[in-house]
Each structure stands twice: as structure tokens, then as C-alpha cells.
N, C-alpha and C. Protein backbone atom coordinates (compact mmCIF):
# COMPACT_ATOMS: atom_id res chain seq x y z
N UNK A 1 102.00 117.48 112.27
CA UNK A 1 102.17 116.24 111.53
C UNK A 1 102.66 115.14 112.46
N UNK A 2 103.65 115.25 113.35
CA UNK A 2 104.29 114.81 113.92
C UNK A 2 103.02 114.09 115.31
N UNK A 3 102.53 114.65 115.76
CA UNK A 3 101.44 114.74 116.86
C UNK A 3 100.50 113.11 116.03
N UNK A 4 99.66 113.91 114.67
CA UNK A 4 98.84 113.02 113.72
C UNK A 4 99.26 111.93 113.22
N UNK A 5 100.89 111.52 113.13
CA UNK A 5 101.17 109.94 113.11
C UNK A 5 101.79 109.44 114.25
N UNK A 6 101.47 109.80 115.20
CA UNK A 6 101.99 109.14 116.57
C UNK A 6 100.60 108.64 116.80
N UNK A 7 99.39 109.70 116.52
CA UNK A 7 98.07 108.65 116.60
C UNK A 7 97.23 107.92 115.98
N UNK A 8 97.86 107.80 114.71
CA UNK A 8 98.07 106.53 113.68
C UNK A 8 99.19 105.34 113.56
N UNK A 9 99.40 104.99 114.85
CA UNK A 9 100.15 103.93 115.03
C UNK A 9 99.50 103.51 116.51
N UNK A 10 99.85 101.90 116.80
CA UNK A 10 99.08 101.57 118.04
C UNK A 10 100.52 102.59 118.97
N UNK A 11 99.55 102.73 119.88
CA UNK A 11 100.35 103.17 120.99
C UNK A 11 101.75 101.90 121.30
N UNK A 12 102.86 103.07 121.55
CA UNK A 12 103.88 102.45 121.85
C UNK A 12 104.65 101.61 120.85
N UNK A 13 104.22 101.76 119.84
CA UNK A 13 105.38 101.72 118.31
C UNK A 13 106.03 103.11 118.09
N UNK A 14 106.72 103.41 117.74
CA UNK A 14 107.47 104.61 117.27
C UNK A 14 107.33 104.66 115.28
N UNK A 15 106.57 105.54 115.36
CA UNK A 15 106.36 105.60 113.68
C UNK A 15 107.63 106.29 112.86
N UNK A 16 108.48 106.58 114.07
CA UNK A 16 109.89 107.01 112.56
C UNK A 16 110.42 106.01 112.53
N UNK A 17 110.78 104.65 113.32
CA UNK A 17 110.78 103.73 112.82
C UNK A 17 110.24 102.48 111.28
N UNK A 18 109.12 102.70 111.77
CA UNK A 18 108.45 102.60 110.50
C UNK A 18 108.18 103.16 109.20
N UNK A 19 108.52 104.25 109.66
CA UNK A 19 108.86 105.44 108.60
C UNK A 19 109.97 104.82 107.49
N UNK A 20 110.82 104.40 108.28
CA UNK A 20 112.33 104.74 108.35
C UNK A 20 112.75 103.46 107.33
N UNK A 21 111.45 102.22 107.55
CA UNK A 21 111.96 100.87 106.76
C UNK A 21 111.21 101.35 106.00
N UNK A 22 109.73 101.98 105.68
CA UNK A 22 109.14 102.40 104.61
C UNK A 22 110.05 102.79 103.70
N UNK A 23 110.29 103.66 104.04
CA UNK A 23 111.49 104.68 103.06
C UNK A 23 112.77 103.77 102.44
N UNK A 24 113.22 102.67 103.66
CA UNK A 24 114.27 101.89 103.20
C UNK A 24 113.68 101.08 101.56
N UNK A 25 112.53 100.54 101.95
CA UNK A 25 112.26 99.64 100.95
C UNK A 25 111.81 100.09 99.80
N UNK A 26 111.09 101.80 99.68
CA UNK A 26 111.01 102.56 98.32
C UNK A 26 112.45 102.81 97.38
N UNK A 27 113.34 103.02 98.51
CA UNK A 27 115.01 103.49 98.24
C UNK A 27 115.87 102.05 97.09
N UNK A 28 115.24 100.82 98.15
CA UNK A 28 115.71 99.35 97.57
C UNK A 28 114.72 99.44 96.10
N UNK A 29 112.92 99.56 96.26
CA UNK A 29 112.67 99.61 94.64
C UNK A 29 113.02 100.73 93.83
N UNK A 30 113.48 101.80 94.21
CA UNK A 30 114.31 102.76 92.70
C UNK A 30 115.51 102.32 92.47
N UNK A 31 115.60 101.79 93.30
CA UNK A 31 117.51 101.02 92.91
C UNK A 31 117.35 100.27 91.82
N UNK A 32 116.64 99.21 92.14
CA UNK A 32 116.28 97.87 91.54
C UNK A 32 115.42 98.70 90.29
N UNK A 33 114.54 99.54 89.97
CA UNK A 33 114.10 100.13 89.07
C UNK A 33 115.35 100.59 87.66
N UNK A 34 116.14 101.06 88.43
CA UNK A 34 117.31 101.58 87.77
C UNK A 34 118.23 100.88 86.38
N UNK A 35 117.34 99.16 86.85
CA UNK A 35 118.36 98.18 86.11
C UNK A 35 117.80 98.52 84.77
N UNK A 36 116.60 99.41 84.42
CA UNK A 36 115.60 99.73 83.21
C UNK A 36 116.89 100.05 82.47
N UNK A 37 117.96 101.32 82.43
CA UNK A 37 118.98 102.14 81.98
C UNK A 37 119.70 100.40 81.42
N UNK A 38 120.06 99.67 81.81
CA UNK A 38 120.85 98.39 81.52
C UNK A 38 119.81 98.18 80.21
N UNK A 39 119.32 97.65 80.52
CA UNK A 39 118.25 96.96 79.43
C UNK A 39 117.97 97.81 78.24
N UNK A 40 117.88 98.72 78.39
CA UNK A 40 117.24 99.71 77.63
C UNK A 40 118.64 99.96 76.97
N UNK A 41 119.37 100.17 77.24
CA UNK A 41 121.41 100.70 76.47
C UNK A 41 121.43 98.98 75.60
N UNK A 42 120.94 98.27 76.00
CA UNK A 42 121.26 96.98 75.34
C UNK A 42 120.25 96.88 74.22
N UNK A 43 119.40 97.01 74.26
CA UNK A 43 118.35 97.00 73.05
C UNK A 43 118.91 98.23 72.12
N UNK A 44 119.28 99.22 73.12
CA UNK A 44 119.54 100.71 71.82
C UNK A 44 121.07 100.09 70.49
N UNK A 45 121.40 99.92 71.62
CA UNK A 45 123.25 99.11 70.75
C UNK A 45 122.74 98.34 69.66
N UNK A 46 121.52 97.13 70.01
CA UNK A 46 121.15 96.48 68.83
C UNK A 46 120.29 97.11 68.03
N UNK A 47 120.28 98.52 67.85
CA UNK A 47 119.86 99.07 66.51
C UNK A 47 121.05 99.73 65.68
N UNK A 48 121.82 99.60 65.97
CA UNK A 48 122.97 100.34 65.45
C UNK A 48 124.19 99.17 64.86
N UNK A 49 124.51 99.14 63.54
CA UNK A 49 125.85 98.52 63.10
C UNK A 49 126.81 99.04 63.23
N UNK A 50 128.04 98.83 63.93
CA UNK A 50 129.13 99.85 64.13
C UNK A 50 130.22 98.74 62.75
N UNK A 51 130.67 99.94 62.13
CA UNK A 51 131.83 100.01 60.89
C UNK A 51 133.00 100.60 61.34
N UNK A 52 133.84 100.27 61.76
CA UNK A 52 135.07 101.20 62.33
C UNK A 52 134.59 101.76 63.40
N UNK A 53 134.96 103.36 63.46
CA UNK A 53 134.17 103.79 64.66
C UNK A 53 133.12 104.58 64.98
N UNK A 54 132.19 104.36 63.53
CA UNK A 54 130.69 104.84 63.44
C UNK A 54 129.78 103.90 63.33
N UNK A 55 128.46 104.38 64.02
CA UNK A 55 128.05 103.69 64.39
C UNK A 55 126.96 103.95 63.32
N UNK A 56 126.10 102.81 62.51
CA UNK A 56 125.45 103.27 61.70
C UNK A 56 124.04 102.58 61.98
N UNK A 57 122.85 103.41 61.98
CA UNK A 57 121.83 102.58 62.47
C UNK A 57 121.05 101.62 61.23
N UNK A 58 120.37 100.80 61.56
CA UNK A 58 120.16 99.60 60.46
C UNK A 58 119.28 100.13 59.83
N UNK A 59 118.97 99.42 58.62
CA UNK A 59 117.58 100.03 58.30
C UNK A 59 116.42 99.09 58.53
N UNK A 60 115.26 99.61 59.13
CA UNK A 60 113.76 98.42 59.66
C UNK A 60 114.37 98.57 60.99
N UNK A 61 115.57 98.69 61.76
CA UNK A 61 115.90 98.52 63.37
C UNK A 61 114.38 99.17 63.57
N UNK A 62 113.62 98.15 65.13
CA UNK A 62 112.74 98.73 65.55
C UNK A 62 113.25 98.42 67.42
N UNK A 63 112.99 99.18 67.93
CA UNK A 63 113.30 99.26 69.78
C UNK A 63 112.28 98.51 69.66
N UNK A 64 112.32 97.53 70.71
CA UNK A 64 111.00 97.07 71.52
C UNK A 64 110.22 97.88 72.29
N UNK A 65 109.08 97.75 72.38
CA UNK A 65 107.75 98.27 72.98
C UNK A 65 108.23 98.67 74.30
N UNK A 66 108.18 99.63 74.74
CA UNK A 66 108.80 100.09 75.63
C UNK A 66 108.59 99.47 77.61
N UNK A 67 107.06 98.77 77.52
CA UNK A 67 106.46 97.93 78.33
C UNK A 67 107.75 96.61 78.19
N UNK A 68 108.15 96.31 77.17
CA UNK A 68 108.88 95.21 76.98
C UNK A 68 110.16 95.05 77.98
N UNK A 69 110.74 96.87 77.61
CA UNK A 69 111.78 97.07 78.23
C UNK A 69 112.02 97.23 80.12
N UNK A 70 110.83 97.56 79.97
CA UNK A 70 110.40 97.86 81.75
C UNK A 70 110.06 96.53 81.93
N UNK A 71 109.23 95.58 81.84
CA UNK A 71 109.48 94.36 82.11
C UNK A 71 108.67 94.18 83.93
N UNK A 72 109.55 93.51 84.52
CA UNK A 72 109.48 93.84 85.74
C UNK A 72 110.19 94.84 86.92
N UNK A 73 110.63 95.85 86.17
CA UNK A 73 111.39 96.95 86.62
C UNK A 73 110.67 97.61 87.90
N UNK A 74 109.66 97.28 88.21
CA UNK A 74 108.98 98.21 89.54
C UNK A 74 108.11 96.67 90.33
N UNK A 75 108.84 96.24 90.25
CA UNK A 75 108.68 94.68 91.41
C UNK A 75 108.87 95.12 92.85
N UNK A 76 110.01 95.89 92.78
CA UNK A 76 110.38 96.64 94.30
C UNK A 76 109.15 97.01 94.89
N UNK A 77 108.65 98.16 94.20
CA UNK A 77 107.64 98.45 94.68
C UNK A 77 105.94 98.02 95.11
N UNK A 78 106.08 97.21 93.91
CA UNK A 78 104.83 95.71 94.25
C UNK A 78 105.24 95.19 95.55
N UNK A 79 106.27 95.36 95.39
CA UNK A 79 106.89 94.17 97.04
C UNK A 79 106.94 95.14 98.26
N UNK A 80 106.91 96.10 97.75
CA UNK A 80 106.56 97.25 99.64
C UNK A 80 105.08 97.39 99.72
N UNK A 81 104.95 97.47 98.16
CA UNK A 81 103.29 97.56 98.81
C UNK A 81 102.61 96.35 99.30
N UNK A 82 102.96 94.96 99.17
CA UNK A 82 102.67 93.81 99.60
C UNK A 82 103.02 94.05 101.23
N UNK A 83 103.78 94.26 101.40
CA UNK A 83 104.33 94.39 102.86
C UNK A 83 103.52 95.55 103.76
N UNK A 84 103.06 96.06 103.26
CA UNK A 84 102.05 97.03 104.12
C UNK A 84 100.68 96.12 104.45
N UNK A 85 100.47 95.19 103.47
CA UNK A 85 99.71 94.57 103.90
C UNK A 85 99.87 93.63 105.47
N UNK A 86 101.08 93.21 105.81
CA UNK A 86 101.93 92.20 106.46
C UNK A 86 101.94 93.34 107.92
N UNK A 87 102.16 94.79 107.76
CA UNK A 87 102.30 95.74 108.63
C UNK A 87 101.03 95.90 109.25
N UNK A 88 99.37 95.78 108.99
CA UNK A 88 98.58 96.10 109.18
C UNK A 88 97.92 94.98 109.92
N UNK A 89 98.65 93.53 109.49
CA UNK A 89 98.33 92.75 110.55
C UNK A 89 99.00 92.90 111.41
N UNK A 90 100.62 93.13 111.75
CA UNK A 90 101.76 93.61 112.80
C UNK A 90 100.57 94.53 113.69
N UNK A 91 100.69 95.27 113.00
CA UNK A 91 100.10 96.31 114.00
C UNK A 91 98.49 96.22 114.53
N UNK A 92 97.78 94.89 114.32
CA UNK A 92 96.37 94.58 114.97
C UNK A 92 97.03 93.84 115.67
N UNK A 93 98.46 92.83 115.66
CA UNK A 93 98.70 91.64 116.50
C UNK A 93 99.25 92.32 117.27
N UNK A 94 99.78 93.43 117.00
CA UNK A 94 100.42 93.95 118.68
C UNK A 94 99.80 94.63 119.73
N UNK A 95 97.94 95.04 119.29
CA UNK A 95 97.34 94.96 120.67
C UNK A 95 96.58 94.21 121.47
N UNK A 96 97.51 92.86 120.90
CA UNK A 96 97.13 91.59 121.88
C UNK A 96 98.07 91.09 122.42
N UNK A 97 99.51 91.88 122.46
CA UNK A 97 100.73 91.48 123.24
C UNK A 97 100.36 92.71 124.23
N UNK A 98 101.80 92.17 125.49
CA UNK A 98 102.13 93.17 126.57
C UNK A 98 100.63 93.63 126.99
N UNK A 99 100.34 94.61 127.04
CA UNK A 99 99.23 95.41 128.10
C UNK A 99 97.98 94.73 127.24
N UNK A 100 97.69 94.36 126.37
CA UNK A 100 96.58 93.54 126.15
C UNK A 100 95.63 94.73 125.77
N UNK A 101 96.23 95.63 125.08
CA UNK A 101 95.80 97.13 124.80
C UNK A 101 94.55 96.59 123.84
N UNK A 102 93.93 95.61 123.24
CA UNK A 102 92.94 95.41 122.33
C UNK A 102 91.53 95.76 123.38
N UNK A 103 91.12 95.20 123.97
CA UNK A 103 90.33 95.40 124.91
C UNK A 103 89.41 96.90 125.47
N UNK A 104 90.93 97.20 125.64
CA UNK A 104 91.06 98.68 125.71
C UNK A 104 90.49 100.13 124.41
N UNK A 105 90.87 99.35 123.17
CA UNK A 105 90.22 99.94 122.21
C UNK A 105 89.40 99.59 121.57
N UNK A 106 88.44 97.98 121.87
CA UNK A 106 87.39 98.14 121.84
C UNK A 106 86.53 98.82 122.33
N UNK A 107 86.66 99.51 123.54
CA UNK A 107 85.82 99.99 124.59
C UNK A 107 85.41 101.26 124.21
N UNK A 108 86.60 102.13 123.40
CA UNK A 108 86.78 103.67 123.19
C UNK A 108 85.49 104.09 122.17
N UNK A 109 85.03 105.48 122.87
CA UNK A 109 83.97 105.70 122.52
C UNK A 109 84.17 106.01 120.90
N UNK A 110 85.25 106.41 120.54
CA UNK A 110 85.18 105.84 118.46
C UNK A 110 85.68 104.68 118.53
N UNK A 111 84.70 104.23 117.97
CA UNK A 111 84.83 102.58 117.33
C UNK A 111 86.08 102.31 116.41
N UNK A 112 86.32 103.27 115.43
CA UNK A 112 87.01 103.44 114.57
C UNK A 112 88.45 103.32 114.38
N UNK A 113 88.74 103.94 116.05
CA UNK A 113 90.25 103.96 116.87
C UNK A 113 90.87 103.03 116.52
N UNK A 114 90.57 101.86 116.57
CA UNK A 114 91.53 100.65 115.85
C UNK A 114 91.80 100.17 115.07
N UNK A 115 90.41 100.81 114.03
CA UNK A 115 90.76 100.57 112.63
C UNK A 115 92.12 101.64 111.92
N UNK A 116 91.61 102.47 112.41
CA UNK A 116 92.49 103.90 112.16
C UNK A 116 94.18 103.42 112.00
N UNK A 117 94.29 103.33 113.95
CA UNK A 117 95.93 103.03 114.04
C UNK A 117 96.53 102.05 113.36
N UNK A 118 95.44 100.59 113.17
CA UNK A 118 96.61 99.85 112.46
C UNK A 118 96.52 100.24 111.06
N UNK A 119 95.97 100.58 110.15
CA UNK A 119 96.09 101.16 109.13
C UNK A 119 96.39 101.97 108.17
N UNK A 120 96.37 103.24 108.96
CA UNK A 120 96.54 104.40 108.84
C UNK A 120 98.49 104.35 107.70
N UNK A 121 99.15 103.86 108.48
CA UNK A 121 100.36 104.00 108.28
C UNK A 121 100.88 103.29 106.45
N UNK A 122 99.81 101.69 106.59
CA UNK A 122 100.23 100.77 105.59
C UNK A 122 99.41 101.30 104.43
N UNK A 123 98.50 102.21 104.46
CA UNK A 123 97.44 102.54 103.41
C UNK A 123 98.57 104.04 102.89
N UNK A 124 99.21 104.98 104.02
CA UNK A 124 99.96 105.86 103.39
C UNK A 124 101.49 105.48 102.35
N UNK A 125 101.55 104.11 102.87
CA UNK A 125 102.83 103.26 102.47
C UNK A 125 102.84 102.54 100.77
N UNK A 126 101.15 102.45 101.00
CA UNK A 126 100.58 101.73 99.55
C UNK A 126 100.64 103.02 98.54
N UNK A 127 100.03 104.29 98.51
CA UNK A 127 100.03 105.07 98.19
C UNK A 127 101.03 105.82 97.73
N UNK A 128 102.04 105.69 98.85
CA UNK A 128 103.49 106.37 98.40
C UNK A 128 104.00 105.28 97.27
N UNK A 129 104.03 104.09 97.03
CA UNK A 129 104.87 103.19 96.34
C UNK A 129 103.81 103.42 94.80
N UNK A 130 102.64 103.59 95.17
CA UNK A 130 101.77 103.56 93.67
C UNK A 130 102.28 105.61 93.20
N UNK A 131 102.66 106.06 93.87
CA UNK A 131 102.48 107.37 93.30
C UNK A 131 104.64 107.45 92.47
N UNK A 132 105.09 106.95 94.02
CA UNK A 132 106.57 107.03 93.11
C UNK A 132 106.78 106.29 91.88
N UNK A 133 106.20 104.91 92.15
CA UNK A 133 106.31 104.07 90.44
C UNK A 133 105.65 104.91 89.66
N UNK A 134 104.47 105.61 89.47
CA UNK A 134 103.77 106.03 88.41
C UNK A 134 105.30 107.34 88.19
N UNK A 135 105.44 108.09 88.34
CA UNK A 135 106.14 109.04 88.39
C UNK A 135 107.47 108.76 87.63
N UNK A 136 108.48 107.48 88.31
CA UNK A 136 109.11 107.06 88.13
C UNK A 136 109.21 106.29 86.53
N UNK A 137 107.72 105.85 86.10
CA UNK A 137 107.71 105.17 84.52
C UNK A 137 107.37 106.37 84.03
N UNK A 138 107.16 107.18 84.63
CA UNK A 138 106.33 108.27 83.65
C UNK A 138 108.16 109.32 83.38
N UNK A 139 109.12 109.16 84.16
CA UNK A 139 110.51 109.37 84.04
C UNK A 139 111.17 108.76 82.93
N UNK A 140 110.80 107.42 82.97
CA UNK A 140 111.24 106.39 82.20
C UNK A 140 111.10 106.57 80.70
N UNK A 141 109.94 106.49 80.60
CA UNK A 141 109.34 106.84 79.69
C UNK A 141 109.25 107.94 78.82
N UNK A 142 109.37 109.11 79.24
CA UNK A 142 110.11 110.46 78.83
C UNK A 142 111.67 110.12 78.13
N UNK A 143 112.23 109.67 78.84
CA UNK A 143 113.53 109.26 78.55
C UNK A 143 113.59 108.22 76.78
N UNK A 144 112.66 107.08 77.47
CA UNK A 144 112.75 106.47 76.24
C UNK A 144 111.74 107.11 74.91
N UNK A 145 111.23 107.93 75.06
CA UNK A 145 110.66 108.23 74.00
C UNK A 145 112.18 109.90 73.43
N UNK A 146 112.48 110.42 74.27
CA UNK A 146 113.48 111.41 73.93
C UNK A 146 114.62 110.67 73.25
N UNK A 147 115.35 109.68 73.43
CA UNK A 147 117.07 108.85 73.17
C UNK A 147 116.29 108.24 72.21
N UNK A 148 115.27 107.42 71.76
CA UNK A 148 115.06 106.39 71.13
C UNK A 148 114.91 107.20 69.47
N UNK A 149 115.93 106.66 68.67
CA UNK A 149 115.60 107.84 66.96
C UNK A 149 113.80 107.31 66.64
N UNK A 150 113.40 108.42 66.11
CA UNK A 150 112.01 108.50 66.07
C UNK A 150 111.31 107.38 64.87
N UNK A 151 112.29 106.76 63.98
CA UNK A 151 112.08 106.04 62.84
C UNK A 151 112.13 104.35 63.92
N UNK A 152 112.77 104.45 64.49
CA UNK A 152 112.68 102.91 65.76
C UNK A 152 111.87 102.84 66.56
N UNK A 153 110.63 103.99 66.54
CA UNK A 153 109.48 103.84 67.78
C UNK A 153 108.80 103.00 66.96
N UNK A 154 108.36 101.76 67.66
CA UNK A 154 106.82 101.30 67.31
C UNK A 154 105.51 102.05 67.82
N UNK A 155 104.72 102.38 66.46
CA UNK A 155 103.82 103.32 66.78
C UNK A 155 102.75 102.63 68.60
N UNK A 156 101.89 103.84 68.44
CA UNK A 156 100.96 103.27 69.85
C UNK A 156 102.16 103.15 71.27
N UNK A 157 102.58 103.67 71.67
CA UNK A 157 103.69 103.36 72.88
C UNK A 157 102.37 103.83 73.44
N UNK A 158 102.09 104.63 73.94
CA UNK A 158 101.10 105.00 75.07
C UNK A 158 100.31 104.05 75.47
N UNK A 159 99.29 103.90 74.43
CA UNK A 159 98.43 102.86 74.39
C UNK A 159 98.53 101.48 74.87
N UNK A 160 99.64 101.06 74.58
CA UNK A 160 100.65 99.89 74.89
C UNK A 160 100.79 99.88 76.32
N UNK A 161 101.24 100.96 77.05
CA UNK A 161 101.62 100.90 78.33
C UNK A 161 99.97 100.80 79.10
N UNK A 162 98.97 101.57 78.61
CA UNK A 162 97.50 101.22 79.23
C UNK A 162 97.24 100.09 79.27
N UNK A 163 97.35 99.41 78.16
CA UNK A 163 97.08 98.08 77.92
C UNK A 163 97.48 97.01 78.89
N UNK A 164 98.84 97.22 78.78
CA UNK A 164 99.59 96.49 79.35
C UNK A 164 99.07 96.53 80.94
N UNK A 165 98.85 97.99 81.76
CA UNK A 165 98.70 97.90 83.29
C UNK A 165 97.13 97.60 83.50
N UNK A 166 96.43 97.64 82.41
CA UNK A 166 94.47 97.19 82.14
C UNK A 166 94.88 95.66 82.95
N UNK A 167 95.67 94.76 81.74
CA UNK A 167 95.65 93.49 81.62
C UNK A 167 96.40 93.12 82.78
N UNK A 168 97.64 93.44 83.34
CA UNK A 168 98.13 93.48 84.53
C UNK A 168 97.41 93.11 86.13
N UNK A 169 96.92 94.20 86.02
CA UNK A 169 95.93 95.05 87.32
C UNK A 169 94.47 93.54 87.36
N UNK A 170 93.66 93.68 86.19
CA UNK A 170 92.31 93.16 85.94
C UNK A 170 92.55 91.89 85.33
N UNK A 171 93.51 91.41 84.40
CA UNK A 171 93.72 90.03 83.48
C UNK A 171 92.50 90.21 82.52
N UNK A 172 92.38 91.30 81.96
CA UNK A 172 91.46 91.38 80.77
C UNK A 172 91.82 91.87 79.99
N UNK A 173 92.25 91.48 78.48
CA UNK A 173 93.21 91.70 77.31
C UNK A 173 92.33 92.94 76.52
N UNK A 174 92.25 93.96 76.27
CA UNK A 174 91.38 95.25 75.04
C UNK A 174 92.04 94.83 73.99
């Protein structure tokens, strides 16, 4: 493994480096993901009337749509994966510094060689941030469908969340 991303980076970057802010900036979006638990304890409180020291839930209380509650909760991760984009030019502009190494890998009998190195790294970076968010709402989401009393779900939650990443992703409303 170790060998196979040393030759997916231009020569003379160190990829645990890069590794190393990758990882920083997934670490910064589950943090920032986390603020979901805030939001979500605040909507739950407003289904409930507290009388002394019971808490009694209303009647009609409905939770918001659970898309509502997530909000922009995985921005972090939109924002690393934006930045891989930013890495892939880094890493084409740096074999036109120092040794002028571009030249050099035009020449190489795979053509491909340069597409490879600068890429290689920001395409595994995009991937990691789309697989932890999915994982991470799909956490979320478990959660809020388990705590939330079953008479306060608005029906369709699933559906809702498709919808929502359709129109997101494409800007086309189903």
C-alpha cells in the first residue's frame, strides 16, 4: 500500500502528509456534523410540556422532517471534498516548479503517469468524504428515527431524505 501511494503523488510530495490534512479535515466535518445532537435535543424538548417535573408530550406535537434537522450538518464534508479539487491542481502546479519535472512526464512511455499522480490522491479524498457522510446520516438517522416517539414522525422520512439529496445534487424537485 505504502509503495502504491508514494506513486500516486508527484514525486517528492510525501503522501502522509497529505494523508494527514485529509484526515484533519474529515475529523473537522464529524465535529461540525455533531452540532445535528444540538438541534435535534431542541426540537425533541419542543414536543413535550413539562408540569412540575413530568414531562408530558403534547397532543398533534410533530418533529420536523428529519432533512430539516440535518440542515447543513455535513458542509464539512462538501468543503473537503471541494478542496480535493484545489489539491489536484496543487499537485499538476508542482511539476512546473523546482526540477521542471512536467516535461519529464510528458515524455514517459504511459501517457497516463500524470494524470494518475495528480489525481489519484484527491479522487480517494472525494470518495472517503462521500462514503463517511453517507454512513454518518445513515447514523443519524437511525438515531432519529429510534428517540423520536413514533406518533411525532411525519410519515415518508425516507422518501424525504431522497428527495431532498435528488433536488440538492440535480435542482430537480419529484
Amino acid at each position: 500500500m505504502k509503495e502504491w501511494l508514494e506513486r500516486s503523488v508527484p514525486v517528492g510530495i510525501d503522501y502522509r502528509t497529505e494523508l494527514r490534512w485529509v484526515g484533519n479535515g474529515l475529523l473537522a466535518g464529524f465535529i461540525y456534523s455533531l452540532s445535528f445532537f444540538s438541534r435535534y435535543l431542541h426540537e425533541y424538548n419542543m414536543l413535550f410540556t413539562v408540569e412540575g417535573t413530568e414531562k408530558i408530550l403534547d397532543d398533534g406535537a410533530v418533529m420536523p422532517v428529519f432533512m430539516t434537522i440535518m440542515n447543513t450538518r455535513m458542509v464539512g464534508f462538501a468543503t473537503v471534498a471541494g478542496c480535493m479539487i484545489l489539491l489536484a491542481a496543487y499537485h499538476y502546479a508542482y511539476h512546473y516548479r523546482g526540477s521542471k519535472s512536467i516535461y519529464l512526464m510528458r515524455r514517459l512511455p504511459d501517457r497516463w503517469e500524470l494524470f494518475r499522480r495528480c489525481v489519484t490522491l484527491p479522487v480517494l479524498g472525494v470518495v472517503s468524504c462521500l462514503c463517511i457522510a453517507f454512513i454518518i446520516m445513515l447514523c443519524y438517522y437511525a438515531f432519529y428515527m429510534w428517540v423520536t416517539p413514533e406518533v411525532c414522525l411525519a410519515p415518508g422520512q425516507w422518501q424525504k431524505i431522497w428527495q431532498e439529496i435528488w433536488t440538492a445534487w440535480l435542482g430537480v424537485r419529484l
